[in-house]
PDB file of N, CA and C in Angstrom:
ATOM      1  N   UNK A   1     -69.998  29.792 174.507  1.00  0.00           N
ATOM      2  CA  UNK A   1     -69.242  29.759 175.740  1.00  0.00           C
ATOM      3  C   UNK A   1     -69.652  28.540 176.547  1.00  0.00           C
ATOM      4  N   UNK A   2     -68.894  27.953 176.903  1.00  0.00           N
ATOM      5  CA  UNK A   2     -69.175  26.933 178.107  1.00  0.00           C
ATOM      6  C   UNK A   2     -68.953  26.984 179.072  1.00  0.00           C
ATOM      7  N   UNK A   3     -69.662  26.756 180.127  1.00  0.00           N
ATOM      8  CA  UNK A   3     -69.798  26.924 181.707  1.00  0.00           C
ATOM      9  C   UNK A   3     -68.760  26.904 182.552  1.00  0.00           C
ATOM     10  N   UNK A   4     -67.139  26.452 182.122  1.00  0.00           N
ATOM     11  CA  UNK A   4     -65.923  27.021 181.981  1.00  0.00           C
ATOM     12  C   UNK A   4     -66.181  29.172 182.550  1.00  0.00           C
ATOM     13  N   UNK A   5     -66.082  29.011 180.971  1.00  0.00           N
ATOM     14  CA  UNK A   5     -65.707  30.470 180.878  1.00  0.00           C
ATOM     15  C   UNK A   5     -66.866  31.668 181.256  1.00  0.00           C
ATOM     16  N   UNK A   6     -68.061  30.716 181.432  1.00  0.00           N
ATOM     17  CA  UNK A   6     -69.395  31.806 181.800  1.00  0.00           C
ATOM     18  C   UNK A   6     -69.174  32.149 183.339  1.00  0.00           C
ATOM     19  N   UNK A   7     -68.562  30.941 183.790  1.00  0.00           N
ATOM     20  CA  UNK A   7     -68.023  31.254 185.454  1.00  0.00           C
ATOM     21  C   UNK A   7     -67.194  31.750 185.597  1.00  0.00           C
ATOM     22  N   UNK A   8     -66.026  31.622 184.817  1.00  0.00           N
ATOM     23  CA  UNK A   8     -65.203  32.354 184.649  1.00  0.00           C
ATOM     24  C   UNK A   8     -65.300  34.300 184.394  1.00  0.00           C
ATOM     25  N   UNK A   9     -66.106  34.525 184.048  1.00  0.00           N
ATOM     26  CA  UNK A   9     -66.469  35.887 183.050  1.00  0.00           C
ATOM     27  C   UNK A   9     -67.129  36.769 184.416  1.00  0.00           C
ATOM     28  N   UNK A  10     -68.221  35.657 184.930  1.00  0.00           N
ATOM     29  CA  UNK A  10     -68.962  36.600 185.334  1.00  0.00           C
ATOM     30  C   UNK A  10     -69.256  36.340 186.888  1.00  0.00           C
ATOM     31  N   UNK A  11     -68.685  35.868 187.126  1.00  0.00           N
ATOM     32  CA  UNK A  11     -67.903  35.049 189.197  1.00  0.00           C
ATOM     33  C   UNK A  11     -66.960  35.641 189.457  1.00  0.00           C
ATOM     34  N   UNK A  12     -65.502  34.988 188.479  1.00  0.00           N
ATOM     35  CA  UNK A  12     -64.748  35.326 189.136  1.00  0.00           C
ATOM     36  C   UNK A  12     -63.864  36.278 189.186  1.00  0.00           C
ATOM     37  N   UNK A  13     -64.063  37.151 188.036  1.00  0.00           N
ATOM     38  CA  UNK A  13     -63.149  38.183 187.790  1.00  0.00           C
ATOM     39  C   UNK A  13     -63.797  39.361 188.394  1.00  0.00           C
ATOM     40  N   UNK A  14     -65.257  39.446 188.499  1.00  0.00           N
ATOM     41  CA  UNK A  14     -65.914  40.844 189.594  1.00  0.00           C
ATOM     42  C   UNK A  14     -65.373  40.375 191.369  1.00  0.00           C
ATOM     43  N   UNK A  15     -65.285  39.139 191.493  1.00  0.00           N
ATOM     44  CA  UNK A  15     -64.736  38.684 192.560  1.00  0.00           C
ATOM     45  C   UNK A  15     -63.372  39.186 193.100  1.00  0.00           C
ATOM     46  N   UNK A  16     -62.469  38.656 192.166  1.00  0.00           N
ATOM     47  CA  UNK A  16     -60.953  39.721 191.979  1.00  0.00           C
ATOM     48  C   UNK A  16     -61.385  41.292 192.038  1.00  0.00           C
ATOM     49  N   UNK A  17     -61.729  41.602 191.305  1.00  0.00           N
ATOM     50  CA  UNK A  17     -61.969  42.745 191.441  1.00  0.00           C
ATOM     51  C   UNK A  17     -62.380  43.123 193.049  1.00  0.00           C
ATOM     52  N   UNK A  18     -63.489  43.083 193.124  1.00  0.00           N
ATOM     53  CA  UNK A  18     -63.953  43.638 194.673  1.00  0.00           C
ATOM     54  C   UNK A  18     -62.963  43.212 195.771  1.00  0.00           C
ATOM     55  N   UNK A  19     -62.314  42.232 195.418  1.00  0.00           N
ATOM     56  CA  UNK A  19     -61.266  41.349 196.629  1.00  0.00           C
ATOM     57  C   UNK A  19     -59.974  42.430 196.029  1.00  0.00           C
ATOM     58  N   UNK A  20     -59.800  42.909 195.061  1.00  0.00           N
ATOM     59  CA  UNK A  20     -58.365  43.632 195.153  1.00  0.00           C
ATOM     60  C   UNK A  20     -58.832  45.525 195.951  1.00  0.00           C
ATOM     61  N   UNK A  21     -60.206  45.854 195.653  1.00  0.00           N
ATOM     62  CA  UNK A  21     -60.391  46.698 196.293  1.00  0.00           C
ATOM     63  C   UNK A  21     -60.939  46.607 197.905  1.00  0.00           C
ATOM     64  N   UNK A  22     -60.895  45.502 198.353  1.00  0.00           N
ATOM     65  CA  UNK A  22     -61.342  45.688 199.853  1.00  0.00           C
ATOM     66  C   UNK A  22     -60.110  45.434 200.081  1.00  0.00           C
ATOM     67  N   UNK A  23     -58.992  44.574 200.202  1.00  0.00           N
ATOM     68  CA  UNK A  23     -57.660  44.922 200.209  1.00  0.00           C
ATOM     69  C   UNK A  23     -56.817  45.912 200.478  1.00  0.00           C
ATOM     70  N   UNK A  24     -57.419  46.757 199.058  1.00  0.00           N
ATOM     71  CA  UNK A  24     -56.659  48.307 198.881  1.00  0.00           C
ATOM     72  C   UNK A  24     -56.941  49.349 200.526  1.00  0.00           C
ATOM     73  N   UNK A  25     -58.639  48.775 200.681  1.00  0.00           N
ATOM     74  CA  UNK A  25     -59.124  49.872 201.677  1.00  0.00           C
ATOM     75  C   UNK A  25     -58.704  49.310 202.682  1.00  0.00           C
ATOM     76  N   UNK A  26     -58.284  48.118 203.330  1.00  0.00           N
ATOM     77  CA  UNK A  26     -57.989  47.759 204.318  1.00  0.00           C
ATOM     78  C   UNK A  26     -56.572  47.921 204.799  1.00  0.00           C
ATOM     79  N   UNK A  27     -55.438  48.534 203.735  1.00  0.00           N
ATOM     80  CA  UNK A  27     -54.363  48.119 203.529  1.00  0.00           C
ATOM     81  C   UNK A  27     -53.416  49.546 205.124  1.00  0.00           C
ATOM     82  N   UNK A  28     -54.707  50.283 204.976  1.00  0.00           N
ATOM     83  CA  UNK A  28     -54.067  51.595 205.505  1.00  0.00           C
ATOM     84  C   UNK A  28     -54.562  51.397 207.455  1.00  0.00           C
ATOM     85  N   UNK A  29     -55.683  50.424 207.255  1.00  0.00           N
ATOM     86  CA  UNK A  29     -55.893  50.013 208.914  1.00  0.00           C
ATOM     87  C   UNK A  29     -54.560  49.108 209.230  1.00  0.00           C
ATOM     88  N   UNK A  30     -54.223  47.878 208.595  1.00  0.00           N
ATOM     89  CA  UNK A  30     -53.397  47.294 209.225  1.00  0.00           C
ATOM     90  C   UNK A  30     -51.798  47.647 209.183  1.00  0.00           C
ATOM     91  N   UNK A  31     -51.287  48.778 208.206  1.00  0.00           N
ATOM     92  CA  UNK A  31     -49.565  49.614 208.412  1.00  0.00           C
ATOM     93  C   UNK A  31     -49.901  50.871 209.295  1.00  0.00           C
ATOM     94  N   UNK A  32     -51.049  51.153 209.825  1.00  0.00           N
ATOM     95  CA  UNK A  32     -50.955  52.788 210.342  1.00  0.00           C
ATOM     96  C   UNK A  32     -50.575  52.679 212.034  1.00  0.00           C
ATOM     97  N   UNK A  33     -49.684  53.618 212.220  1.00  0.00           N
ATOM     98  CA  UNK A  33     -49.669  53.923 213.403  1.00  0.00           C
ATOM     99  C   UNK A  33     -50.602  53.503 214.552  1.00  0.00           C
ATOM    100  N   UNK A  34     -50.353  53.204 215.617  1.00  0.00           N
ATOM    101  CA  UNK A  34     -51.330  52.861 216.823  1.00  0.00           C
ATOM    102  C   UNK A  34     -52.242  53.928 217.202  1.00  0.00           C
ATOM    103  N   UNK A  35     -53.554  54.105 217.206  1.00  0.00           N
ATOM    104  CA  UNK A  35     -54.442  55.103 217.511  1.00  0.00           C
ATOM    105  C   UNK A  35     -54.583  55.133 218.698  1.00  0.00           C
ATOM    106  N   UNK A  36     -54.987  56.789 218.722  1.00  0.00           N
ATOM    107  CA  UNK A  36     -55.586  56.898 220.760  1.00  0.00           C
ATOM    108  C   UNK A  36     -56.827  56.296 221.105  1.00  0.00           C
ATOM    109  N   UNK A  37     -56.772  55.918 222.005  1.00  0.00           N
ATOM    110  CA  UNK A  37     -58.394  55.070 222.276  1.00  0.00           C
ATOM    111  C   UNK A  37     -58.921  55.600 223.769  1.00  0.00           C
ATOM    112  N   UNK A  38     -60.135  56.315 223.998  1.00  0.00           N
ATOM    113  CA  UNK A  38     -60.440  57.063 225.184  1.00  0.00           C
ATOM    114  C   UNK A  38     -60.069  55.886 226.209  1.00  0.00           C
ATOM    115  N   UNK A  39     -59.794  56.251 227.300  1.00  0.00           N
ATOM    116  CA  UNK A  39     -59.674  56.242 228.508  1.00  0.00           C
ATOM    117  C   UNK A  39     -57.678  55.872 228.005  1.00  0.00           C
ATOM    118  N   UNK A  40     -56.989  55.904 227.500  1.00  0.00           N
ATOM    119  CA  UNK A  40     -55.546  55.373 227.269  1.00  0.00           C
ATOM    120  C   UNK A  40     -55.077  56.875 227.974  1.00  0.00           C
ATOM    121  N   UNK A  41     -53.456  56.519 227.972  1.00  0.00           N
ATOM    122  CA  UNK A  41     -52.677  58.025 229.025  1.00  0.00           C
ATOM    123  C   UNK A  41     -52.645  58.820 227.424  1.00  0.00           C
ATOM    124  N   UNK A  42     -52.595  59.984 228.018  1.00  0.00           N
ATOM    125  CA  UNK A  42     -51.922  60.931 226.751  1.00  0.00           C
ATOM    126  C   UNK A  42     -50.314  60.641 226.661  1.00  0.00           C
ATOM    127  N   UNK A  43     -49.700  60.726 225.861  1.00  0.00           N
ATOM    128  CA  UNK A  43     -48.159  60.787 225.702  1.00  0.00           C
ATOM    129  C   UNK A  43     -47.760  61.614 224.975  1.00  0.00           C
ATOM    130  N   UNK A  44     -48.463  62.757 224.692  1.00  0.00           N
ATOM    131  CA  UNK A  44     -47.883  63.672 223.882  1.00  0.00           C
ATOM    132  C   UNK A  44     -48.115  65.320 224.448  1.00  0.00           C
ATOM    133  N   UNK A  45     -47.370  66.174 224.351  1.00  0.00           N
ATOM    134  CA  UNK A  45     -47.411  67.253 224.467  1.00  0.00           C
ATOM    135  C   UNK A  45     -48.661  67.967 224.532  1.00  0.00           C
ATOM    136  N   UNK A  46     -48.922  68.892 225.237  1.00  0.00           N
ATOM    137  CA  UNK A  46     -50.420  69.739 225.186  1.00  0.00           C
ATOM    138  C   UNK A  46     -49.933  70.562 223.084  1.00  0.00           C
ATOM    139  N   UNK A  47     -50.918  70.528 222.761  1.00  0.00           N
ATOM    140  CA  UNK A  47     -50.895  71.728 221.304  1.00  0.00           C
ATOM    141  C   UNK A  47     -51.952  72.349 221.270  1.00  0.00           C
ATOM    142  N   UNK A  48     -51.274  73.578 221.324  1.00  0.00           N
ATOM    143  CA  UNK A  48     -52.259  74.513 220.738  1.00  0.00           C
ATOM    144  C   UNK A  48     -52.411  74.600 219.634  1.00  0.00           C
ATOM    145  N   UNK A  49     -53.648  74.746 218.795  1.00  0.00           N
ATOM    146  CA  UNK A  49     -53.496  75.085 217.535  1.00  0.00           C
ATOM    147  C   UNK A  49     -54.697  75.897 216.645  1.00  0.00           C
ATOM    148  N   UNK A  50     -54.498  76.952 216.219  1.00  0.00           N
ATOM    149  CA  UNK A  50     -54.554  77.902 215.335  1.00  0.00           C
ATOM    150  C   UNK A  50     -54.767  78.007 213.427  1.00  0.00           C
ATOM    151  N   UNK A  51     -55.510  78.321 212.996  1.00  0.00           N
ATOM    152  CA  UNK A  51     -55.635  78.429 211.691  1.00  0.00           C
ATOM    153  C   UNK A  51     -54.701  79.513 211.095  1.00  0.00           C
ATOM    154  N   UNK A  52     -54.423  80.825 212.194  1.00  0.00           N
ATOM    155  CA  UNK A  52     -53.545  81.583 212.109  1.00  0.00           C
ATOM    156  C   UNK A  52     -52.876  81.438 212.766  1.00  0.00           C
ATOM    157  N   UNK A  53     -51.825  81.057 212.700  1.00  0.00           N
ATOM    158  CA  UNK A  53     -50.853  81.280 213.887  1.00  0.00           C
ATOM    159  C   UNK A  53     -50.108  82.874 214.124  1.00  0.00           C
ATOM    160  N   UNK A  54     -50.233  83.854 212.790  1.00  0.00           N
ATOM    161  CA  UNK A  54     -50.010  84.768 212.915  1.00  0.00           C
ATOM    162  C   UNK A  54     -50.540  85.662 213.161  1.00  0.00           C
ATOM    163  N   UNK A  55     -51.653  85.933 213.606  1.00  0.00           N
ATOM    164  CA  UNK A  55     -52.735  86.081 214.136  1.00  0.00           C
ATOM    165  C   UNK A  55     -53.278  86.028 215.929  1.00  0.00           C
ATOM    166  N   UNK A  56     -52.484  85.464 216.230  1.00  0.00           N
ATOM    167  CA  UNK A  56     -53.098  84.727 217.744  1.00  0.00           C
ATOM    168  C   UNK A  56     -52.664  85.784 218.744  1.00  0.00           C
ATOM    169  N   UNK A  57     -53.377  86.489 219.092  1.00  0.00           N
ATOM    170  CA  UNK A  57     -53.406  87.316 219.956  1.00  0.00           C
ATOM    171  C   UNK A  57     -53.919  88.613 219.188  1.00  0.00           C
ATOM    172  N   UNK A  58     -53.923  88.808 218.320  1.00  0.00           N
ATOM    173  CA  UNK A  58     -53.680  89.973 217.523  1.00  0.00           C
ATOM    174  C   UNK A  58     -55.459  90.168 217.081  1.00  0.00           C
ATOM    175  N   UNK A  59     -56.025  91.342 217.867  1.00  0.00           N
ATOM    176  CA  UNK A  59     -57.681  91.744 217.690  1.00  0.00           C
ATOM    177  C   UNK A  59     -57.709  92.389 216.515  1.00  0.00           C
ATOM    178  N   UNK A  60     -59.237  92.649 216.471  1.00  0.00           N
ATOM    179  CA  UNK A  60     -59.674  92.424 214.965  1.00  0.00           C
ATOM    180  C   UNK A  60     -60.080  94.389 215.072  1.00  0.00           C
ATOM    181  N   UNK A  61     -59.391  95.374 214.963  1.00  0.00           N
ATOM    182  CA  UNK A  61     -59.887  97.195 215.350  1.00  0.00           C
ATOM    183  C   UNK A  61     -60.611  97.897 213.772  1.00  0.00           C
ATOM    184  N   UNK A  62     -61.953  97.888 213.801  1.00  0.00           N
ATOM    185  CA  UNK A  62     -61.986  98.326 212.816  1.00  0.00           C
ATOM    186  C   UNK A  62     -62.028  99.617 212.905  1.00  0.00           C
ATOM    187  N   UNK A  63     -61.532 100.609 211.720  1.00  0.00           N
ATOM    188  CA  UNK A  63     -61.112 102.472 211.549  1.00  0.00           C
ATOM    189  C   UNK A  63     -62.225 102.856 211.012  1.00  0.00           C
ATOM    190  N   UNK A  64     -62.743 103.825 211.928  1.00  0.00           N
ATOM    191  CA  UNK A  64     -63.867 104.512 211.423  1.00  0.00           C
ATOM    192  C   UNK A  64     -63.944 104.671 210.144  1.00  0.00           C
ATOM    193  N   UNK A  65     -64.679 105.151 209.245  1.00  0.00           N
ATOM    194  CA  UNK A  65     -64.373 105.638 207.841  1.00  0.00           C
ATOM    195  C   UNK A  65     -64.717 107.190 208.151  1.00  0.00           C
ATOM    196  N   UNK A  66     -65.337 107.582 206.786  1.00  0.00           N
ATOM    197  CA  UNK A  66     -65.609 109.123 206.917  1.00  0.00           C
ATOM    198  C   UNK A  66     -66.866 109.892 207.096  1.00  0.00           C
ATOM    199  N   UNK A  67     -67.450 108.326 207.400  1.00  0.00           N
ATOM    200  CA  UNK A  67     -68.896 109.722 208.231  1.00  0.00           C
ATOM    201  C   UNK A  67     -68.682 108.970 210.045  1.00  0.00           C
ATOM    202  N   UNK A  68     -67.864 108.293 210.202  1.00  0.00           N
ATOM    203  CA  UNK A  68     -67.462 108.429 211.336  1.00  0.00           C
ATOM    204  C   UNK A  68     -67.759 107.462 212.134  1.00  0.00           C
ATOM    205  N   UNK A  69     -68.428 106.307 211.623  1.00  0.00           N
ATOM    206  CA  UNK A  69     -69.139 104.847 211.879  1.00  0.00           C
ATOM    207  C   UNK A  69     -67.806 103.737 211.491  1.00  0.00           C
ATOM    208  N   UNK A  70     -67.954 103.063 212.271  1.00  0.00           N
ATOM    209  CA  UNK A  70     -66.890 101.576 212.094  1.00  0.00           C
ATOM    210  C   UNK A  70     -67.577 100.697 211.450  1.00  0.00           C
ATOM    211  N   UNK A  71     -67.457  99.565 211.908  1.00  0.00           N
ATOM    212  CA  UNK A  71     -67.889  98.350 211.060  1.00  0.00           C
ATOM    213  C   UNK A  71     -69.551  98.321 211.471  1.00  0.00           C
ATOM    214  N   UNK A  72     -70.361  97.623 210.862  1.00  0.00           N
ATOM    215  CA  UNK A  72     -71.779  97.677 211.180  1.00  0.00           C
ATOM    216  C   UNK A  72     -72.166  96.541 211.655  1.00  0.00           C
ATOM    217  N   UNK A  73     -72.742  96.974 213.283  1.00  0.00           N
ATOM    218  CA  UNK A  73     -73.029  95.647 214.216  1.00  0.00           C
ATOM    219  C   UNK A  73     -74.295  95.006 213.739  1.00  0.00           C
ATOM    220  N   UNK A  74     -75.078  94.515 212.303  1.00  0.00           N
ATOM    221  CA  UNK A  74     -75.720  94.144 211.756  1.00  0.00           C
ATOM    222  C   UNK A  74     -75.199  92.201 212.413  1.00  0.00           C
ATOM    223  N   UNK A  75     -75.562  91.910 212.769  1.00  0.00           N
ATOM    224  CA  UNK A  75     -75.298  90.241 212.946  1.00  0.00           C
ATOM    225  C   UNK A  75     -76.023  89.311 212.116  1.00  0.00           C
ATOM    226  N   UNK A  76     -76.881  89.214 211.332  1.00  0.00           N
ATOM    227  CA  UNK A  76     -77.935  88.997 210.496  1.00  0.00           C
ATOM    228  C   UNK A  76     -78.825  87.980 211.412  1.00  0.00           C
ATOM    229  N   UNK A  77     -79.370  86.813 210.759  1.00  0.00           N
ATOM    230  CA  UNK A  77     -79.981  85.768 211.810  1.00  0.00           C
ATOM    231  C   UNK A  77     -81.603  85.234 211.050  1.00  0.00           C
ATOM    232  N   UNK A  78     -82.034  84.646 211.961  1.00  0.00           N
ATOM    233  CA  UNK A  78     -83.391  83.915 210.992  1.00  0.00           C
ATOM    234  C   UNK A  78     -84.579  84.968 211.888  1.00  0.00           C
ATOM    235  N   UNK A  79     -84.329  86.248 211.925  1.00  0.00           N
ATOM    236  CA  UNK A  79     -85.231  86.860 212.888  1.00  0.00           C
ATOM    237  C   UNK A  79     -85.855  87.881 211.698  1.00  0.00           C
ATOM    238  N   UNK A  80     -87.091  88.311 212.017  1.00  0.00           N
ATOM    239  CA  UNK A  80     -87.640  89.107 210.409  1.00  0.00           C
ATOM    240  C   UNK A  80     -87.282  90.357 210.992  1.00  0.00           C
ATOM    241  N   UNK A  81     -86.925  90.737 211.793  1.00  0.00           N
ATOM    242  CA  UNK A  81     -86.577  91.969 212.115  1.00  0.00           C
ATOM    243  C   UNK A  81     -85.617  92.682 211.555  1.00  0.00           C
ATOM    244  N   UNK A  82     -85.629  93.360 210.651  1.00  0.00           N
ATOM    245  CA  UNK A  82     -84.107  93.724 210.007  1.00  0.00           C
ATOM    246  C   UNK A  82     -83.993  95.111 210.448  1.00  0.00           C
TER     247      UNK A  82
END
């Protein structure tokens, strides 16, 4: 090989390479939408939002079973007290 292609091999094609992937990662900062930046006005609607939305309001009743106890207020915790 001559100093051609040894520069070639081992410069400039990891070069391309890393230059087509910083590219790739940069590609989504400079087409994306304008971001909020603290102290800017809000312009959008208040949202609420929910993991359930079907759900939201709706409490959690647990039914006794049959010796007459509900759910068990056990909370666990890093306490040795069990």
């Amino acid at each position: 090989m001559n100093i051609v292609e040894t520069i070639l091999v081992f410069a400039l094609i990891p070069l391309a390479i890393y230059g087509a992937f910083s590219l790739g990662t940069l590609r989504s900062k400079f087409a994306g939408t304008p971001r909020y930046r603290p102290g800017q006005e809000w312009e959008h609607p208040p949202l609420w939002w929910s993991a359930n939305p079907d759900g939201v309001g709706a409490r959690d009743t647990a039914a006794p079973d049959a010796a007459g106890a509900g759910r068990p207020t056990a909370r666990g915790g890093a306490r040795g007290s069990w």
